[in-house]
Protein backbone atom coordinates (compact mmCIF):
# COMPACT_ATOMS: atom_id res chain seq x y z
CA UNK A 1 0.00 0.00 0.00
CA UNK A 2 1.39 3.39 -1.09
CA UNK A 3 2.84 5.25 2.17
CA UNK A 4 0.69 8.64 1.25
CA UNK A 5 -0.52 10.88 4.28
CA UNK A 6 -3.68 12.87 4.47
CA UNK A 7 -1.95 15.95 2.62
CA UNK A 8 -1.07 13.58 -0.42
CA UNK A 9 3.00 13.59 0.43
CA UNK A 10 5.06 10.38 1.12
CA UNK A 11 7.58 12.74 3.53
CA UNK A 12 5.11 12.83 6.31
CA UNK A 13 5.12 8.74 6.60
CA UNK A 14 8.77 8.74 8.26
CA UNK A 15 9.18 5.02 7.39
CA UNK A 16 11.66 5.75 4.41
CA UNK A 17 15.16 4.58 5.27
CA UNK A 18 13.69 3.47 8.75
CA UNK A 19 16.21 0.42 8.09
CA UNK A 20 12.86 -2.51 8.01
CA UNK A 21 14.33 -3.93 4.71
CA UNK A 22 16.10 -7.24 5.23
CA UNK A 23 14.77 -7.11 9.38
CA UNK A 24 11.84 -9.72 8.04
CA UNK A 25 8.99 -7.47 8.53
CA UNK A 26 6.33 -5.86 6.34
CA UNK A 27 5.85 -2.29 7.18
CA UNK A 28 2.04 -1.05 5.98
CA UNK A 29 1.54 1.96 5.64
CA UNK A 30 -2.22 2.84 5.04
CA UNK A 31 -3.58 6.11 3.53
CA UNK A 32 -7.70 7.29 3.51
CA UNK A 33 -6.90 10.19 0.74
CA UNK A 34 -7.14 13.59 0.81
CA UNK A 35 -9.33 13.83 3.52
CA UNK A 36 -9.89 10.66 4.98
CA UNK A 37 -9.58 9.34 8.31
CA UNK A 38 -9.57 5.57 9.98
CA UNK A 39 -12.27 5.56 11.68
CA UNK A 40 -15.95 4.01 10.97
CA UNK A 41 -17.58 7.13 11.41
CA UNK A 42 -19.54 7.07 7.89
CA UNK A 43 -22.82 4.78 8.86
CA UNK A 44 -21.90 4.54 12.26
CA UNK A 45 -20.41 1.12 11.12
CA UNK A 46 -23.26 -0.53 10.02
CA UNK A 47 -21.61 -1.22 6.58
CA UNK A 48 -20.80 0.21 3.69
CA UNK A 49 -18.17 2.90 2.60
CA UNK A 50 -15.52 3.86 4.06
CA UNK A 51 -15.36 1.48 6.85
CA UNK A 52 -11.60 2.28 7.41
CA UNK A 53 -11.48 1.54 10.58
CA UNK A 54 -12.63 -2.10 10.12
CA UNK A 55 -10.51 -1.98 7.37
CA UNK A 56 -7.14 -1.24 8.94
CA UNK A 57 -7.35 -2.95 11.84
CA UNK A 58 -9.25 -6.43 11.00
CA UNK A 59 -9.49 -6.56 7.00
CA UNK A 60 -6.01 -5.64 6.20
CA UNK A 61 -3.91 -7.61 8.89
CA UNK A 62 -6.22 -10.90 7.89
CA UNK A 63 -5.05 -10.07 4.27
CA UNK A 64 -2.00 -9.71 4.48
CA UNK A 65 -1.36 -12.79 7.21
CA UNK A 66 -3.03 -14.81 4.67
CA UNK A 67 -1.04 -13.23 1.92
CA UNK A 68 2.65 -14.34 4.24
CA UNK A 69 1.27 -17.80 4.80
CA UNK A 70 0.76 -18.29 0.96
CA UNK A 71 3.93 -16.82 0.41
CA UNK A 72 6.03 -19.29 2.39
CA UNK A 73 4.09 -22.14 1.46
CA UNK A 74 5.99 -21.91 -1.93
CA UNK A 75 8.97 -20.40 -1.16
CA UNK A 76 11.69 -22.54 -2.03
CA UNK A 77 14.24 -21.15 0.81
CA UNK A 78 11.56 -22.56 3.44
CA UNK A 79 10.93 -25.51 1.83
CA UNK A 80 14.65 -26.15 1.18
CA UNK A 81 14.69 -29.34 3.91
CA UNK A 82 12.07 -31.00 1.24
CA UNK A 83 14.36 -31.06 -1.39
CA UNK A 84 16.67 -33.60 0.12
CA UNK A 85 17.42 -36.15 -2.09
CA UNK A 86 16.36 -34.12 -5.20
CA UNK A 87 19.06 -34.04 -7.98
CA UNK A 88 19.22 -29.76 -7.93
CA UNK A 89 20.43 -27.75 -10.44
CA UNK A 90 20.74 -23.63 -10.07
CA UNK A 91 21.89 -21.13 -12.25
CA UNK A 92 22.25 -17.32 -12.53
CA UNK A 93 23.64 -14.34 -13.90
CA UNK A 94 24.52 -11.03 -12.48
CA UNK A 95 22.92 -8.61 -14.63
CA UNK A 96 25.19 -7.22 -16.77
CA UNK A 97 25.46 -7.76 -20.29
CA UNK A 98 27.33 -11.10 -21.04
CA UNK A 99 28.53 -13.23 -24.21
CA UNK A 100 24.83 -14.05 -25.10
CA UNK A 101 23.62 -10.20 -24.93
CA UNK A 102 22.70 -8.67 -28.41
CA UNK A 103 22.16 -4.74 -28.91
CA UNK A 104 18.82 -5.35 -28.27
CA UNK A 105 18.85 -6.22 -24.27
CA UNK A 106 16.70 -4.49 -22.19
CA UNK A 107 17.14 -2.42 -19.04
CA UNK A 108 14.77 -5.03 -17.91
CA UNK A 109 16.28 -8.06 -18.65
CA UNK A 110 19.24 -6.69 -16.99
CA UNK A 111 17.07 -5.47 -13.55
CA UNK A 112 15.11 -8.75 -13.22
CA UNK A 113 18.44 -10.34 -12.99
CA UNK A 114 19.68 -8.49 -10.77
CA UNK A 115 16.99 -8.70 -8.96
CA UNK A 116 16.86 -12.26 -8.51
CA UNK A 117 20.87 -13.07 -8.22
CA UNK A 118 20.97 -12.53 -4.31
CA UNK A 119 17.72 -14.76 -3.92
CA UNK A 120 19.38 -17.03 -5.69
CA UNK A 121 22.89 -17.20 -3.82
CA UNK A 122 21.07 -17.13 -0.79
CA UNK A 123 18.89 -20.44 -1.70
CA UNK A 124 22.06 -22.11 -2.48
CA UNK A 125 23.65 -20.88 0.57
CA UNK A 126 20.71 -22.24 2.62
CA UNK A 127 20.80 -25.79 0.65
CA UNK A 128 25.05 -25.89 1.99
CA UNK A 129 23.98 -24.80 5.58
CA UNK A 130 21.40 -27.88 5.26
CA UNK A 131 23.92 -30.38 3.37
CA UNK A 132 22.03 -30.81 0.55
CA UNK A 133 24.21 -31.35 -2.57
CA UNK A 134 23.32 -28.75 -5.57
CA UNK A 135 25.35 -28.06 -9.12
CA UNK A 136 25.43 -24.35 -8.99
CA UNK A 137 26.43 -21.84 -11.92
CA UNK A 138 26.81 -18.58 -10.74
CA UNK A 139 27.97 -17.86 -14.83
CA UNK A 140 28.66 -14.61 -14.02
CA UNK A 141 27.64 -12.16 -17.12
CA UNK A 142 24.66 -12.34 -18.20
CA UNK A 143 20.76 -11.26 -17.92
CA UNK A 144 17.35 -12.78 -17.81
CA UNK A 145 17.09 -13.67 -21.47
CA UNK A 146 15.93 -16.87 -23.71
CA UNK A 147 19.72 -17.49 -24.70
CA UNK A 148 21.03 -17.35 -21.21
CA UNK A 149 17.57 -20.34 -20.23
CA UNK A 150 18.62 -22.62 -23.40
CA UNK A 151 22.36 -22.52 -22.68
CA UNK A 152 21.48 -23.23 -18.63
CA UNK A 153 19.17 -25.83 -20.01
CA UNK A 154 22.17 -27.66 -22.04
CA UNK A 155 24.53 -27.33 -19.22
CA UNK A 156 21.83 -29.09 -16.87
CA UNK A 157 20.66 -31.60 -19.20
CA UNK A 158 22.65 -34.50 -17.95
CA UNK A 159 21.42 -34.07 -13.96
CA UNK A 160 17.78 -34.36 -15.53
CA UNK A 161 18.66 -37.23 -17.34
CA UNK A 162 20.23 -38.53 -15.12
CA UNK A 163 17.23 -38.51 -12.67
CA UNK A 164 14.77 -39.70 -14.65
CA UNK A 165 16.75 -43.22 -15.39
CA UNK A 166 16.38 -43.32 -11.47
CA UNK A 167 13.58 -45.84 -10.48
C-alpha cells in the first residue's frame, strides 16, 4: 500500500530509510486520501463505505497474514529441507550484459536479474547450511534472457537425465 498521508506527500510517513528492509517485517503503511480518516464514522459502522477503521485494523492484517502464509508455502528457501534427495540444479547471472547479450537487451532483462541473483545465492547458501548437494552456476555475465535459459538448459541436461533413469 502506497505510504501517502492525508496531505497527499510520502515525507510525512517517516518510514523511508527506517532500516525494516532485510529485518523480516512488512511495514504497511495505510492512507484514507485527501481527507480521509480511519475511523468508521460514515454509517456509524453498520456497513458500507468507508469502513476504514474495520478496514485497517481487522481486514487488512487478515489479508495480508493470509497473503505471508501463501507466500512461504511456496517459497523454495523454506521448503529447502524437502528437497533432500532431489538431484538440484541452479543457475544465474549477475545482470550485466554477457557473451549471449545482443544490442537489443533491455534495461529489464538486466534489472530482473539483478533482482533475482541474491535470492538465488542465498537459496544455495541455505541448501550448503542444510547439506544438501546442488550443481550451482553462478555464470557470471549475463541477464534474464531466452539465450542465457537454453544454454542453462544444455549445461543441466545430464542431472535431468540422469534422474529420470532413477527408479
Amino acid at each position: 500500500m502506497t505510504g501517502l498521508t492525508a496531505c497527499g506527500s510520502s515525507r510525512g510517513a517517516g518510514l523511508q530509510g527506517a532500516g525494516s528492509q532485510g529485518a523480516g517485517v512488512l511495514v504497511v503503511v495505510p492512507e484514507a486520501g485527501q481527507a480521509g480518516f480511519y475511523s468508521d464514522w460514515y454509517n456509524r459502522g453498520r456497513g458500507g463505505p468507508p469502513g476504514w477503521e474495520t478496514f485497517h485494523l481487522t481486514e487488512l492484517r487478515q489479508l495480508l497474514e493470509r497473503q505471508a502464509d501463501v507466500w512461504a508455502a511456496h517459497d523454495p528457501y523454506d521448503l529447502a529441507p524437502r528437497l533432500r534427495g532431489v538431484d538440484l540444479f541452479v543457475s544465474v547471472g549477475n545482470g550485466q550484459p554477457g557473451p549471449l547479450d545482443g544490442p537489443a537487451t533491455t534495461e529489464q532483462a538486466r534489472r530482473i536479474e539483478q533482482a533475482v541473483q541474491p535470492q538465488n545465492l542465498a537459496f544455495v547458501e541455505r541448501l550448503h547450511q542444510l547439506g544438501i548437494p546442488v550443481q550451482f552456476d553462478a555464470y557470471g555475465a549475463g541477464t534474464h534472457d531466452w539465450p542465457y535459459w537454453q544454454r542453462e538448459l544444455h549445461r543441466s541436461l545430464p542431472l535431468l537425465l540422469h534422474a529420470l533413469q532413477r527408479p
